[in-house]
N, C-alpha and C. Protein backbone atom coordinates (compact mmCIF):
# COMPACT_ATOMS: atom_id res chain seq x y z
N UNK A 1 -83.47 -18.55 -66.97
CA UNK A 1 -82.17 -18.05 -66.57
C UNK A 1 -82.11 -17.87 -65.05
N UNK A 2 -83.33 -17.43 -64.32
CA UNK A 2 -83.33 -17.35 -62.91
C UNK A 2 -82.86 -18.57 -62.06
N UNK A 3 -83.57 -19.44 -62.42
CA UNK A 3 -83.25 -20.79 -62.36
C UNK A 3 -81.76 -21.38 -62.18
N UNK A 4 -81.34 -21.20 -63.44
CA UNK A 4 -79.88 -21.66 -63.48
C UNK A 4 -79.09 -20.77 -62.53
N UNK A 5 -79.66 -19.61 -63.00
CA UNK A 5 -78.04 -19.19 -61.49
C UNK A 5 -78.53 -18.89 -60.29
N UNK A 6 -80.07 -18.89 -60.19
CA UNK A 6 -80.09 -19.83 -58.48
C UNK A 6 -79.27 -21.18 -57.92
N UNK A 7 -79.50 -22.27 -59.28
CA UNK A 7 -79.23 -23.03 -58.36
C UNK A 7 -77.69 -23.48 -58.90
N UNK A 8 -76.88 -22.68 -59.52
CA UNK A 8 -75.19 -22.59 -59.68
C UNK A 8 -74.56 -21.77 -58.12
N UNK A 9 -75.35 -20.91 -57.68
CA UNK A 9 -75.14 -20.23 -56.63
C UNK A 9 -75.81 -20.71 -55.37
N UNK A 10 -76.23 -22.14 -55.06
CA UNK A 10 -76.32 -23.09 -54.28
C UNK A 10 -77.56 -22.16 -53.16
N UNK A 11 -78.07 -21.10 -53.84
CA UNK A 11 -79.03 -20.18 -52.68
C UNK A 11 -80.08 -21.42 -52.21
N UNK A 12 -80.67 -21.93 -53.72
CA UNK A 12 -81.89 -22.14 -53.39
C UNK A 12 -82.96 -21.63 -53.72
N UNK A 13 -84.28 -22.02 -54.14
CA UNK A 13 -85.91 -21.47 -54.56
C UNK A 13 -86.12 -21.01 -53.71
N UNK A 14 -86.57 -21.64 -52.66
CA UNK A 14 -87.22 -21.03 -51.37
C UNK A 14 -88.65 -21.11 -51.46
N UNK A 15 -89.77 -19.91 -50.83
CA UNK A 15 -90.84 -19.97 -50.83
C UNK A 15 -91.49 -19.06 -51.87
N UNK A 16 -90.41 -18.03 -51.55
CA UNK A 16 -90.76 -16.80 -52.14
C UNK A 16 -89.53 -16.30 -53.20
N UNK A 17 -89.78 -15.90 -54.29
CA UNK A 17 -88.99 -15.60 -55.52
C UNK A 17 -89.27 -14.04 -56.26
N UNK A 18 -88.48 -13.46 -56.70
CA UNK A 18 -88.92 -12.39 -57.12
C UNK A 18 -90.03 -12.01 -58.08
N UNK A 19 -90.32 -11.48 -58.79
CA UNK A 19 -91.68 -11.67 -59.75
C UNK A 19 -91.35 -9.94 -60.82
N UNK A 20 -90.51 -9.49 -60.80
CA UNK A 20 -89.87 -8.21 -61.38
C UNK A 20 -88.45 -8.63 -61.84
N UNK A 21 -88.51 -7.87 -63.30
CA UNK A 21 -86.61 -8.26 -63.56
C UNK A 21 -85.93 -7.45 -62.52
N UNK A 22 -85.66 -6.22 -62.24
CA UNK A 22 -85.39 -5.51 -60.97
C UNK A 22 -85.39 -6.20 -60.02
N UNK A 23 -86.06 -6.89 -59.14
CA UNK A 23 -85.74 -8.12 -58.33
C UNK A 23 -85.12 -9.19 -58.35
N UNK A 24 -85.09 -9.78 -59.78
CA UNK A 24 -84.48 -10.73 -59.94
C UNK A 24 -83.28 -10.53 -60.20
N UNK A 25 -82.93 -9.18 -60.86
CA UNK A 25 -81.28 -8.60 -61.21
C UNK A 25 -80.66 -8.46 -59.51
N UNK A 26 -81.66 -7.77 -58.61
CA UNK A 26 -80.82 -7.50 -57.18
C UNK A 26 -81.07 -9.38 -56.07
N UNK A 27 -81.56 -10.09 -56.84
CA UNK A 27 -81.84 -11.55 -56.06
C UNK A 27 -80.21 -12.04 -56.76
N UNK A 28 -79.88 -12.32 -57.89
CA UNK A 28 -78.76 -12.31 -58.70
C UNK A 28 -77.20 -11.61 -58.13
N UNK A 29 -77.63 -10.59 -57.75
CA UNK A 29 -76.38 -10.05 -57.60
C UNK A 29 -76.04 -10.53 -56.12
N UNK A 30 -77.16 -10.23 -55.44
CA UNK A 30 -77.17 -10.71 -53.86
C UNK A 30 -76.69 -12.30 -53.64
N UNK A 31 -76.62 -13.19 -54.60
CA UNK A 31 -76.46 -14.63 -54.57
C UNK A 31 -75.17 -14.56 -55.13
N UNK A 32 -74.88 -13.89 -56.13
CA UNK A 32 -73.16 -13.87 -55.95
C UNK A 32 -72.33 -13.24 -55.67
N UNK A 33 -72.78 -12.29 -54.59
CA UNK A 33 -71.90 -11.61 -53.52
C UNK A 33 -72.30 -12.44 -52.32
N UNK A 34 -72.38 -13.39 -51.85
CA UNK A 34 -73.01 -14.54 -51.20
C UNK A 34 -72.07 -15.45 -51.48
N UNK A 35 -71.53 -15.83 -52.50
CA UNK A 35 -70.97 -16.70 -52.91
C UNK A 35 -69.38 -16.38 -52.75
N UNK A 36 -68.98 -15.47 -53.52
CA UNK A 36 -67.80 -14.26 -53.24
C UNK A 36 -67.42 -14.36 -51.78
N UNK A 37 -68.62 -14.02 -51.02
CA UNK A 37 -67.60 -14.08 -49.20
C UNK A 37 -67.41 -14.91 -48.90
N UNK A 38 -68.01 -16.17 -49.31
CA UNK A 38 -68.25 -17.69 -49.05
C UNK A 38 -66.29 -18.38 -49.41
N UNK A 39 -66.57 -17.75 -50.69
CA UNK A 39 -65.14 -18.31 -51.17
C UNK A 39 -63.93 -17.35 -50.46
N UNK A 40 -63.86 -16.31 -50.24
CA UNK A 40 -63.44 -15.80 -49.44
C UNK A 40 -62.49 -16.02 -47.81
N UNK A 41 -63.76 -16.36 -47.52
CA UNK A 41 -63.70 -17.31 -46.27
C UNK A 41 -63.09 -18.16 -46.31
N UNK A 42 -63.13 -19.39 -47.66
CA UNK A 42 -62.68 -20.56 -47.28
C UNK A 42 -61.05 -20.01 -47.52
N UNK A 43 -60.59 -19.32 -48.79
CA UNK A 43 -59.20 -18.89 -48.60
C UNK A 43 -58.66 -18.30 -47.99
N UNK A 44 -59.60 -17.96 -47.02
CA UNK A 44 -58.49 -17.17 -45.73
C UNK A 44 -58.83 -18.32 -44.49
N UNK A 45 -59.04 -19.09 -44.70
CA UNK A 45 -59.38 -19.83 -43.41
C UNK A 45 -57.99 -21.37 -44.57
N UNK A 46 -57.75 -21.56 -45.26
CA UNK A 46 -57.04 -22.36 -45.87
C UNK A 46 -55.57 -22.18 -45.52
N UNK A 47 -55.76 -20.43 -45.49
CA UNK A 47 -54.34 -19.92 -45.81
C UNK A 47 -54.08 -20.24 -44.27
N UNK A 48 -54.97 -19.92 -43.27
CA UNK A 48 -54.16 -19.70 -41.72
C UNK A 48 -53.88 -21.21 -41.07
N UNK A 49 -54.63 -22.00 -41.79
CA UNK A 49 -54.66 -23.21 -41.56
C UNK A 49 -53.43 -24.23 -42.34
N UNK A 50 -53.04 -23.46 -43.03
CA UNK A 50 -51.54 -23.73 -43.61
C UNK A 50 -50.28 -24.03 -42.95
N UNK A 51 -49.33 -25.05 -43.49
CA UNK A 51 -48.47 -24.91 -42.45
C UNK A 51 -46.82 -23.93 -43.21
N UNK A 52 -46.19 -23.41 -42.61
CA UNK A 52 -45.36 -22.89 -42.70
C UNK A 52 -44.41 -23.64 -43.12
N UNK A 53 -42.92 -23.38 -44.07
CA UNK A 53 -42.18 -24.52 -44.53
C UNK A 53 -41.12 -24.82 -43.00
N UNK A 54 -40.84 -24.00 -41.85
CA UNK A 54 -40.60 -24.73 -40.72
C UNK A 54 -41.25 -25.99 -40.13
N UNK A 55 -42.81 -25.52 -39.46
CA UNK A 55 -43.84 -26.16 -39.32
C UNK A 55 -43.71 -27.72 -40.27
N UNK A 56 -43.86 -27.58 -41.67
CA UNK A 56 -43.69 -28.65 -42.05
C UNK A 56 -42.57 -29.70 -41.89
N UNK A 57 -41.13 -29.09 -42.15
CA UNK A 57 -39.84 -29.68 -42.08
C UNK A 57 -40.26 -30.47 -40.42
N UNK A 58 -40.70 -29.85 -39.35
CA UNK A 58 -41.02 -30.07 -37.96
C UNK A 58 -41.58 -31.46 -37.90
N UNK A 59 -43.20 -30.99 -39.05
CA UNK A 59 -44.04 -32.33 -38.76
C UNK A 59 -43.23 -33.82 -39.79
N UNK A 60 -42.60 -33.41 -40.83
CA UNK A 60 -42.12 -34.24 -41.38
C UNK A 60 -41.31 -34.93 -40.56
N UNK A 61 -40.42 -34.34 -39.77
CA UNK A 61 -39.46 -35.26 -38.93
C UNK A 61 -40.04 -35.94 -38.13
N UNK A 62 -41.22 -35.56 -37.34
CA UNK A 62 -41.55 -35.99 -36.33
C UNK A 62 -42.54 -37.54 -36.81
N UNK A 63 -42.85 -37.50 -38.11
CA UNK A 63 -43.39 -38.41 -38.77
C UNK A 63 -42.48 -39.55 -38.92
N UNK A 64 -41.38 -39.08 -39.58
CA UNK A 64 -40.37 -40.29 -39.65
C UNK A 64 -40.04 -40.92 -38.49
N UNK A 65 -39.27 -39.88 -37.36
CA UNK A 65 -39.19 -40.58 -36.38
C UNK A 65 -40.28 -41.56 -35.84
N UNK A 66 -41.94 -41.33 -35.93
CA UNK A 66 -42.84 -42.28 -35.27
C UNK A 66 -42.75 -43.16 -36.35
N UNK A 67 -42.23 -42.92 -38.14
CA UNK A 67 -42.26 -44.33 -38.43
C UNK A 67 -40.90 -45.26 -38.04
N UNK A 68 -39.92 -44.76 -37.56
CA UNK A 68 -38.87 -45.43 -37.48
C UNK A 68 -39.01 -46.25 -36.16
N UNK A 69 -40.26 -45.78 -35.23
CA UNK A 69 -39.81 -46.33 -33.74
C UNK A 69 -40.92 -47.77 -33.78
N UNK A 70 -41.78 -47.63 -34.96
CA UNK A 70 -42.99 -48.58 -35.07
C UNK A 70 -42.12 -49.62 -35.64
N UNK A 71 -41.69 -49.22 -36.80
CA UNK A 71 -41.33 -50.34 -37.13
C UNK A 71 -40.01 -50.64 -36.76
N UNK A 72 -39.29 -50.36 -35.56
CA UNK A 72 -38.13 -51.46 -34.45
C UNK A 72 -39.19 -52.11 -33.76
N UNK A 73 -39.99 -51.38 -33.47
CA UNK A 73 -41.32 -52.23 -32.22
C UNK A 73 -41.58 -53.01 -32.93
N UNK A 74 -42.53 -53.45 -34.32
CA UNK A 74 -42.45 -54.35 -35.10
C UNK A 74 -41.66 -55.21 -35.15
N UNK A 75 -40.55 -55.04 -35.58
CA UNK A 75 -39.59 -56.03 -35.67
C UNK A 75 -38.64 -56.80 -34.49
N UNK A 76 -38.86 -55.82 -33.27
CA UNK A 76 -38.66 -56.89 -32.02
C UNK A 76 -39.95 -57.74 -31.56
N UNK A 77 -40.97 -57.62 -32.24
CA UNK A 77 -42.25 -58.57 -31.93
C UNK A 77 -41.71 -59.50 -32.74
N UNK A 78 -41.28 -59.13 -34.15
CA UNK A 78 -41.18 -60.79 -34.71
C UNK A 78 -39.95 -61.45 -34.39
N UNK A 79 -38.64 -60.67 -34.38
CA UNK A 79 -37.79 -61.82 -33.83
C UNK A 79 -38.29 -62.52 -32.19
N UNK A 80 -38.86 -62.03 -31.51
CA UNK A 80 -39.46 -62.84 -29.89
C UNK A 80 -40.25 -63.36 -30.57
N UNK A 81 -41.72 -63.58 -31.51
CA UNK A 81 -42.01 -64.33 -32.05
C UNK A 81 -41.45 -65.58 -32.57
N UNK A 82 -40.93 -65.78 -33.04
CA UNK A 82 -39.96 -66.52 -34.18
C UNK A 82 -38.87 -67.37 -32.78
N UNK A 83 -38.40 -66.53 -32.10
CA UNK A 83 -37.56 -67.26 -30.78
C UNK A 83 -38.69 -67.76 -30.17
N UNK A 84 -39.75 -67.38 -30.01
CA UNK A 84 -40.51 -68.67 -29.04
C UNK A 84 -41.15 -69.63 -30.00
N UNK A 85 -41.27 -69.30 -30.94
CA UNK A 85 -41.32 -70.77 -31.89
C UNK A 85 -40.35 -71.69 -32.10
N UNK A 86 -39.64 -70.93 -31.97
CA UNK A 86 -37.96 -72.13 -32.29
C UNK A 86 -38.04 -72.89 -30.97
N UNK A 87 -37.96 -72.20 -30.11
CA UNK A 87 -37.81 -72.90 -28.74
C UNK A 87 -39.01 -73.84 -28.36
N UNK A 88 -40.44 -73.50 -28.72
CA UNK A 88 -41.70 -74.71 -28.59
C UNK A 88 -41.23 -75.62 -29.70
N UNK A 89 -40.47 -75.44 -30.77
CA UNK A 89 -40.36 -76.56 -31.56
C UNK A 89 -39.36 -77.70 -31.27
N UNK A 90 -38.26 -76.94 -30.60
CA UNK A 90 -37.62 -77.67 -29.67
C UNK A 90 -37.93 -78.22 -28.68
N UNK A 91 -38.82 -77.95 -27.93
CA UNK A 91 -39.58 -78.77 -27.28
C UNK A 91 -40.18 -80.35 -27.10
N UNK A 92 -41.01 -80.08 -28.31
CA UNK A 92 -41.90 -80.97 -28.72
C UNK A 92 -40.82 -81.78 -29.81
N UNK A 93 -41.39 -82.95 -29.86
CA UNK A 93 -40.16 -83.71 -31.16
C UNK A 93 -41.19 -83.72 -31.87
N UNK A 94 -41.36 -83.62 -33.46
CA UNK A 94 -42.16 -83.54 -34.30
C UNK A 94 -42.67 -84.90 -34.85
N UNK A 95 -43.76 -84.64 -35.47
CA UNK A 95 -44.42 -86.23 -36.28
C UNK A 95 -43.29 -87.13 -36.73
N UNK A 96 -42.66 -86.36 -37.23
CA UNK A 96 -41.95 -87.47 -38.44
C UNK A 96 -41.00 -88.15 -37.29
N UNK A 97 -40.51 -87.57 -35.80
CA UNK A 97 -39.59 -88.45 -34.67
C UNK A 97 -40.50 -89.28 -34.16
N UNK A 98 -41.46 -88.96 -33.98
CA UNK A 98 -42.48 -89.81 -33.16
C UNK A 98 -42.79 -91.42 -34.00
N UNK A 99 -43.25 -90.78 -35.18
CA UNK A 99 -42.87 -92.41 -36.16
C UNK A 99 -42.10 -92.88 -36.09
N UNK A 100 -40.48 -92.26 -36.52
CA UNK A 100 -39.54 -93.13 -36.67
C UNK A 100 -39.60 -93.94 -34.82
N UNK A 101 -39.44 -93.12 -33.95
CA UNK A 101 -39.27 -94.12 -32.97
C UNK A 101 -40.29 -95.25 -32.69
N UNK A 102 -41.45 -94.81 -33.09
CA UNK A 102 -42.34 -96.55 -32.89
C UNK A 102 -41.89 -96.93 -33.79
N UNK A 103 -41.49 -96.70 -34.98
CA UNK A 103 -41.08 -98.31 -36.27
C UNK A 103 -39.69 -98.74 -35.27
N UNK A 104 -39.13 -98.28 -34.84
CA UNK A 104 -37.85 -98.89 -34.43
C UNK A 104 -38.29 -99.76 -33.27
């Protein structure tokens, strides 16, 4: 039984272990009041680290807006894309002109 709720209570064996039930009842209690502040901690460090429903409404907007400005930036890359392809294709006369004018 020592065993198991040593290592449910993540303490650890160590070197040294109790060798008395009296020790092992105050090694026990000491490992899950150990555990208790542990969890403790993390919910008060969760809670402050929380955002407020302002805070959120805030970051939410500010999210959309950076997705709304990526993807215009996006999409003026591909229409200038797409216009300088049209225009190199205009350029160049393609395979199939280049044949027809040597058969002729």
């Amino acid at each position: 039984m020592w065993n198991v709720i040593i290592t449910l209570t993540t303490v650890g064996y160590g070197d040294y272990s109790p060798q008395t039930n009296f020790g092992r009842i105050i090694g026990i209690l000491t490992a899950f009041w150990g555990v208790f502040f542990v969890s403790l901690f993390v919910v008060a460090l969760t809670n402050t680290l929380d955002l407020e429903e302002s805070e959120l409404r805030a970051f939410i907007l500010l999210r959309r807006l950076f997705t709304r400005r990526t993807l215009k930036e996006n999409a003026c890359k591909m229409i200038q894309s797409r216009y300088i392809i049209r225009m190199e294709e205009k350029k160049e006369p393609s395979k199939r002109d280049i044949v027809k004018i040597r058969q002729n």
